[in-house]
Protein backbone atom coordinates (compact mmCIF):
# COMPACT_ATOMS: atom_id res chain seq x y z
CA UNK A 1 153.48 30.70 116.31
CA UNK A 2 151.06 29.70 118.91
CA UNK A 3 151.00 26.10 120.32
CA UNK A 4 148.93 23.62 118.10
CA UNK A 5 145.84 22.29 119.24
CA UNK A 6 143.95 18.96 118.81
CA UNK A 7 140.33 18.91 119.93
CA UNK A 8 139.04 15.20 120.33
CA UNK A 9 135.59 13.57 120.73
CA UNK A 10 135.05 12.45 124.38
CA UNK A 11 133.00 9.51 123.39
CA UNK A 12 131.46 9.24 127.21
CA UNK A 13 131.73 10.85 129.89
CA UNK A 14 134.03 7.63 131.09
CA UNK A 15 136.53 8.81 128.58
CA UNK A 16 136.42 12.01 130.04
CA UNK A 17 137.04 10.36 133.31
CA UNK A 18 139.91 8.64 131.88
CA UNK A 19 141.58 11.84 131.14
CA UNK A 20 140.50 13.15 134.76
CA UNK A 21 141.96 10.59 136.82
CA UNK A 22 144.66 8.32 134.64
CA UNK A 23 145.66 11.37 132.55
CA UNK A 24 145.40 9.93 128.76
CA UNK A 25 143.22 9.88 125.86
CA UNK A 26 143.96 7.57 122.96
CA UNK A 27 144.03 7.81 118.97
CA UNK A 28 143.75 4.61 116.90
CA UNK A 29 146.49 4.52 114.85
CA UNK A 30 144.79 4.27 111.73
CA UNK A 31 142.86 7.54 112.79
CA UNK A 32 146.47 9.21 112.58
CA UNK A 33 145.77 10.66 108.83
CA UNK A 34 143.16 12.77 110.32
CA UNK A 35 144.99 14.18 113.02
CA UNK A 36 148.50 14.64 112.12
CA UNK A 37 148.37 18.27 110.71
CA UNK A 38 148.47 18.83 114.61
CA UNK A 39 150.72 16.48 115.68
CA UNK A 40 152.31 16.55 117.87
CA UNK A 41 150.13 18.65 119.83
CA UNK A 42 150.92 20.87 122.80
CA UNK A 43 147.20 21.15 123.85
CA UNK A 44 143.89 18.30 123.83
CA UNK A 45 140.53 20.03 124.28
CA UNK A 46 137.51 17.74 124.29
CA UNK A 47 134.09 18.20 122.27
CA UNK A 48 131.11 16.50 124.53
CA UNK A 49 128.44 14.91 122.57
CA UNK A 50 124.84 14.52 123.95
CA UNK A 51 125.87 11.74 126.14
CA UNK A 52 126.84 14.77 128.79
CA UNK A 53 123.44 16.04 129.44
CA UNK A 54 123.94 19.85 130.11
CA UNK A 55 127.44 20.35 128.44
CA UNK A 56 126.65 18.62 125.70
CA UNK A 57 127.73 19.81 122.59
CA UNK A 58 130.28 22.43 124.08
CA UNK A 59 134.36 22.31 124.56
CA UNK A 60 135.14 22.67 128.50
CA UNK A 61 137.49 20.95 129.25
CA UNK A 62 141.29 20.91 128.15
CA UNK A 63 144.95 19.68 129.22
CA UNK A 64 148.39 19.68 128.62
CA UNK A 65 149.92 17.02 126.39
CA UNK A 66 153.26 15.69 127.89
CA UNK A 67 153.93 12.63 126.24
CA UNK A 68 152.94 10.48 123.33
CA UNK A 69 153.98 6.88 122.92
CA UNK A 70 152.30 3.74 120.77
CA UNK A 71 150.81 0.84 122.50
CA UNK A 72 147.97 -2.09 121.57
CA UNK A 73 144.58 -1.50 123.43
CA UNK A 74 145.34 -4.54 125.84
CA UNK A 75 147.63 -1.90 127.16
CA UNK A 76 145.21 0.63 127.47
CA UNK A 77 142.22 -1.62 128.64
CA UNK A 78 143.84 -4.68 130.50
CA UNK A 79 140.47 -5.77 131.76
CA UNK A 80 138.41 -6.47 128.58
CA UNK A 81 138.55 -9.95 127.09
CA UNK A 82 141.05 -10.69 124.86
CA UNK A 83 139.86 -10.86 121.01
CA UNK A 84 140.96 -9.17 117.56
CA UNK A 85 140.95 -5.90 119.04
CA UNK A 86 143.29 -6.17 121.92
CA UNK A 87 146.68 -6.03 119.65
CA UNK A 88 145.24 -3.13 117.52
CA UNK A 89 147.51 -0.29 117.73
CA UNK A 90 146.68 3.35 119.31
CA UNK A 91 148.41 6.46 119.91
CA UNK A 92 148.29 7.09 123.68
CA UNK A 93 148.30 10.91 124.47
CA UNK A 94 149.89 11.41 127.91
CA UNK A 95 148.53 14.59 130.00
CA UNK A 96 148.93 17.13 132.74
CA UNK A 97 145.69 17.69 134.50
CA UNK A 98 142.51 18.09 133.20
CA UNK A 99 141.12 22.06 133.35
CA UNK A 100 138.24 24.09 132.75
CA UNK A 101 137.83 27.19 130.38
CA UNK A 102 136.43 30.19 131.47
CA UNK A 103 133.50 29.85 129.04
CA UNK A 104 132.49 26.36 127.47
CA UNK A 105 133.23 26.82 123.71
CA UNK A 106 129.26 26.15 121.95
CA UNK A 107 127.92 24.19 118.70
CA UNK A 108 124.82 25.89 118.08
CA UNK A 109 124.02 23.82 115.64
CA UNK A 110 124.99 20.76 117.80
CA UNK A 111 127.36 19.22 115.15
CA UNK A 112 128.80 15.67 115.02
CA UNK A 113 133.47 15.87 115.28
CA UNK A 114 135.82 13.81 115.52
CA UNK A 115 138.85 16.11 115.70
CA UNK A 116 139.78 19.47 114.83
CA UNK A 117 142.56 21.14 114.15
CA UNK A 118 143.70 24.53 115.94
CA UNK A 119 145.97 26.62 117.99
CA UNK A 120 146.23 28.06 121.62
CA UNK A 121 145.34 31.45 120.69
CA UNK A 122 141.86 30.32 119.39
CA UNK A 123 141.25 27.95 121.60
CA UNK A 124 140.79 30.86 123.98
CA UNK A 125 139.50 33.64 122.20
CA UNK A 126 136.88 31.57 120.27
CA UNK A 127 132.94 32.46 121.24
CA UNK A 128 131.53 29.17 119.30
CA UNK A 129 132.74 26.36 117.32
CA UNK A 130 133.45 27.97 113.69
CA UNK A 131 135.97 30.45 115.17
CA UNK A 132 138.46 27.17 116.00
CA UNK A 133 138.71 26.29 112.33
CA UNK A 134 141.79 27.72 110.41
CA UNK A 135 142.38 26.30 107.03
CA UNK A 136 143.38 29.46 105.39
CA UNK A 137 143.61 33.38 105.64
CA UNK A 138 140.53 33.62 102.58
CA UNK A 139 138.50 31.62 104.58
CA UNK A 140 139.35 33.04 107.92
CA UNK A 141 137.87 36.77 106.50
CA UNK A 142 134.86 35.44 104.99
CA UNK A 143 133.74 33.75 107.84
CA UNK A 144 134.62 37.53 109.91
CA UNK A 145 132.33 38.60 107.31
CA UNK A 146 129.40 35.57 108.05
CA UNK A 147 129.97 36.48 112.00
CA UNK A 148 129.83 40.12 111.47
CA UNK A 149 126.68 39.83 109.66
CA UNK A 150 124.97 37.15 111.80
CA UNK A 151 125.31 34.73 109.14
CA UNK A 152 125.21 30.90 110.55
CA UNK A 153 127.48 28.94 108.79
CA UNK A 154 128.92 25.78 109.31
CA UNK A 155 133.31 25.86 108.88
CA UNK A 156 134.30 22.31 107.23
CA UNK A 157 131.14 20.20 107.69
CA UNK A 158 131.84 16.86 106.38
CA UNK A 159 129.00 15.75 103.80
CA UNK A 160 128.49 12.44 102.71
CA UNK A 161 127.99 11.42 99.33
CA UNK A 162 127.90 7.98 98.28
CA UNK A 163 131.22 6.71 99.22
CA UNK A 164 132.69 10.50 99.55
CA UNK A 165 133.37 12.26 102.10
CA UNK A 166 133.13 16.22 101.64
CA UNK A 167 134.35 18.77 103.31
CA UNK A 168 132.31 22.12 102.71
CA UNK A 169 134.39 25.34 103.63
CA UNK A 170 131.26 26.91 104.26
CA UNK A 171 127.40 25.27 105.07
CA UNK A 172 124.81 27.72 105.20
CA UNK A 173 121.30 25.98 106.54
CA UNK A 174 118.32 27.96 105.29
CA UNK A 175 114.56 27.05 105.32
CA UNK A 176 114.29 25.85 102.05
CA UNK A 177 117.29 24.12 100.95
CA UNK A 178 121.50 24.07 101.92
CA UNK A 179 124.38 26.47 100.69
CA UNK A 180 127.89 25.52 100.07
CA UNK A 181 130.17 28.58 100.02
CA UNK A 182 133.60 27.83 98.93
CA UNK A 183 136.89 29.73 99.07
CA UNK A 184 139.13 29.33 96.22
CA UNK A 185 142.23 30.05 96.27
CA UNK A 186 143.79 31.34 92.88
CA UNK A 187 146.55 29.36 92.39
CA UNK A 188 144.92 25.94 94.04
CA UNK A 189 142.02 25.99 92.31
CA UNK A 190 143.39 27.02 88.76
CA UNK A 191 145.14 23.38 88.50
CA UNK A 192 143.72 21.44 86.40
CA UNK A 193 143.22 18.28 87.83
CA UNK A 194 141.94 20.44 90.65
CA UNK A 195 138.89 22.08 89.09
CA UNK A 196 138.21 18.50 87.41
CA UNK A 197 137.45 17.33 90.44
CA UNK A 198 135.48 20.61 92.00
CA UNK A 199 133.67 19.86 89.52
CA UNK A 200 133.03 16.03 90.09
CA UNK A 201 132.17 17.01 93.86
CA UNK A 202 130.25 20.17 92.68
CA UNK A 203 127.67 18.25 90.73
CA UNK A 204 127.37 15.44 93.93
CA UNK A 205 126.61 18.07 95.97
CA UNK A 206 123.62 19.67 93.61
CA UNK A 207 122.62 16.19 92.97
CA UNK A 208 121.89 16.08 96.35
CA UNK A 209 119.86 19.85 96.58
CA UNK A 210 123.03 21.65 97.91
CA UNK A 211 123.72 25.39 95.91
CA UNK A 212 127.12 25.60 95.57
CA UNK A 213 128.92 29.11 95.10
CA UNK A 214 132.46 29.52 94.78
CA UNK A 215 134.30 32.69 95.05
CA UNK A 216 137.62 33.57 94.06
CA UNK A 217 140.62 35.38 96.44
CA UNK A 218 140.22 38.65 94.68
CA UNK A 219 136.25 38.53 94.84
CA UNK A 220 136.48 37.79 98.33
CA UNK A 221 139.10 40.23 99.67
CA UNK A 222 137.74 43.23 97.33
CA UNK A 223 134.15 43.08 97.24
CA UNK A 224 132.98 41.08 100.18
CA UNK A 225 130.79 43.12 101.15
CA UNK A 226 129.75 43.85 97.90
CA UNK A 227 129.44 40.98 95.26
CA UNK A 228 129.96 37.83 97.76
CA UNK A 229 128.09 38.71 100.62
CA UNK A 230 125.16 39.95 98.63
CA UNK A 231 125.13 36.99 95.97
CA UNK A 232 125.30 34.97 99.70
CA UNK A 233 122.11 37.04 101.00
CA UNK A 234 120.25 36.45 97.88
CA UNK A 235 120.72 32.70 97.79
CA UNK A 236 119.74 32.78 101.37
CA UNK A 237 116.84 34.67 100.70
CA UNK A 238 115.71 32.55 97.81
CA UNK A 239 115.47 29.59 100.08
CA UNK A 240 113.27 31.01 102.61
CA UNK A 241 115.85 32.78 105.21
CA UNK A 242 118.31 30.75 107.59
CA UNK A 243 116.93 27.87 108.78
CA UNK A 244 116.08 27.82 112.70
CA UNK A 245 118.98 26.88 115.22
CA UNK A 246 118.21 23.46 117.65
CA UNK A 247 115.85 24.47 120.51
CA UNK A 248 118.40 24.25 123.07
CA UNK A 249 120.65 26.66 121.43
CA UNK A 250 118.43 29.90 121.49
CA UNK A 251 119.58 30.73 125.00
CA UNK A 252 122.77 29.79 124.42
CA UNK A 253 122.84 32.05 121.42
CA UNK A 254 120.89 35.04 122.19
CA UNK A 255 123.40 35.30 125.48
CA UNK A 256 126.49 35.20 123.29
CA UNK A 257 124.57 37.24 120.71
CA UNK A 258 126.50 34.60 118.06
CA UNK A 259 123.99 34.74 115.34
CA UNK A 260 120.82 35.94 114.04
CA UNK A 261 118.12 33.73 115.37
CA UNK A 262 115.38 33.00 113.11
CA UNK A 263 111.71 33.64 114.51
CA UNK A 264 110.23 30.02 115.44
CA UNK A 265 107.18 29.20 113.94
C-alpha cells in the first residue's frame, strides 16, 4: 500500500516558512476528525492559497513527517500574548526538510481546502488537483472518464447549505447552472436510513439550483460511456456548456492540456 498522504492549507507564506526553517506544521486538535483517515501520515504536502502570488493555488512543496506529538499553542508560539488561546491544544507535525515537486500540482478552478486525503503514489503522478482524491474505486473510473473526455469537474467540493456541509462527489460548473454527479455504491446507498437522507441533501441542493444525478455501480462500470456520460453531456449541454475556467488558469491549462477550455466571451 503506498504511504498515506495529508495535504494541508499553508495559511501564509509564514507558515510555509515555519515548515522551511523550524520543520513543523500544526493541526488543532479539534480539526483531528477531518484529518484522521490519514493519520498518521508518512507525507505533508501544502496547498498555497492566493496569499503566494505566482504559486498560488498549486501544491509545491512537500516533506517527510517524522514525528507527531500534542502540545498547547503557547508551545508552538511562545511570543504571542497570553489569552484563551494559548492552552488550546494542537497536533504538532514534526518534519524532515521541506522539498519541491517536479511540477507544482494545479487548481484550475482555484478552489478553497483545508486538507485532503491521499497517498504517495498520487501525490506524484497527479497532473491537477482532482486526480489526489480517492474515496472509492466507482468514483476513481468516472472521474478517468470526466478527464478522458475533458470534462471539468470538481472531486468532493464542500457545499454549504444552511447549517450543512456537503460534500459533492462530483461538481460540474456549466454556464447556466451547477451539476452534482454522484457515485452510489450498491450496497451503501440501498440502506435505508441512507437514501432518507440522499434524499434530505438531494432536495437542499435543488433548492439551491444544483441538478443532481446519481448513478449506480453497475450503470457506471457498464455503460459509462454510454448512459452516464451521455445523460452527463446532455445536462451539460442544457445549461449552456461548461462554464469558463478563472483567467489565470487558461495557460496553466492549455499547457497541461487538463481540460476543455471554454471559448471566452
Amino acid at each position: 500500500m503506498s504511504a498515506p498522504v495529508l495535504v494541508a492549507l499553508a495559511k501564509s507564506p509564514a507558515d510555509l516558512e515555519i515548515a522551511r526553517t523550524s520543520q513543523w506544521y500544526r493541526v488543532p486538535k479539534r480539526s483531528f476528525k477531518w484529518v484522521r483517515r490519514s493519520w498518521p501520515p508518512q507525507w505533508l504536502a501544502f496547498y498555497l492559497p492566493r496569499a503566494f502570488g505566482a504559486e498560488a493555488y498549486t501544491i509545491a512543496y512537500y516533506a517527510p513527517v517524522i514525528g507527531v506529538r500534542e502540545v498547547p499553542r503557547c508551545i508552538l508560539f511562545p511570543n504571542e500574548p497570553k489569552d484563551a488561546r494559548s492552552a488550546q491544544p494542537y497536533l504538532q507535525l514534526l518534519l524532515g526538510p521541506l522539498q519541491t515537486l517536479p511540477r507544482p500540482i494545479v487548481s484550475l478552478r482555484r478552489r478553497r481546502i483545508l486538507f485532503i486525503h491521499t497517498s504517495w503514489d498520487r501525490l506524484t503522478t497527479a497532473r491537477e488537483l482532482n486526480d489526489l482524491y480517492s474515496e472509492s474505486p466507482l468514483e476513481d473510473r468516472l472521474w478517468g472518464e470526466f478527464r478522458d473526455l475533458k470534462i471539468a469537474a470538481e472531486r468532493q467540493e464542500a457545499v454549504r447549505v444552511g447549517r450543512s456541509t456537503y460534500f459533492l462527489d462530483f461538481a460540474i460548473y456549466c454556464q447556466g447552472g451547477k451539476i452534482d454527479v454522484e457515485a452510489d455504491g450498491d450496497s451503501f446507498h440501498a440502506n435505508p436510513t441512507k437514501a432518507a437522507a440522499d434524499n434530505l441533501r438531494d432536495n437542499a441542493l435543488v433548492a439551491r439550483g444544483w441538478r443532481v444525478l446519481r448513478f449506480s455501480t453497475r450503470q457506471i462500470n457498464s455503460t459509462a460511456r454510454d448512459y452516464c456520460l451521455r445523460t452527463v453531456g446532455d445536462t451539460i449541454n442544457q445549461l449552456g456548456g461548461l462554464a469558463p475556467l478563472p483567467e489565470a488558469s487558461y495557460q496553466v491549462g492549455h499547457q497541461f492540456g487538463l481540460f476543455a477550455v471554454p471559448n471566452r466571451t
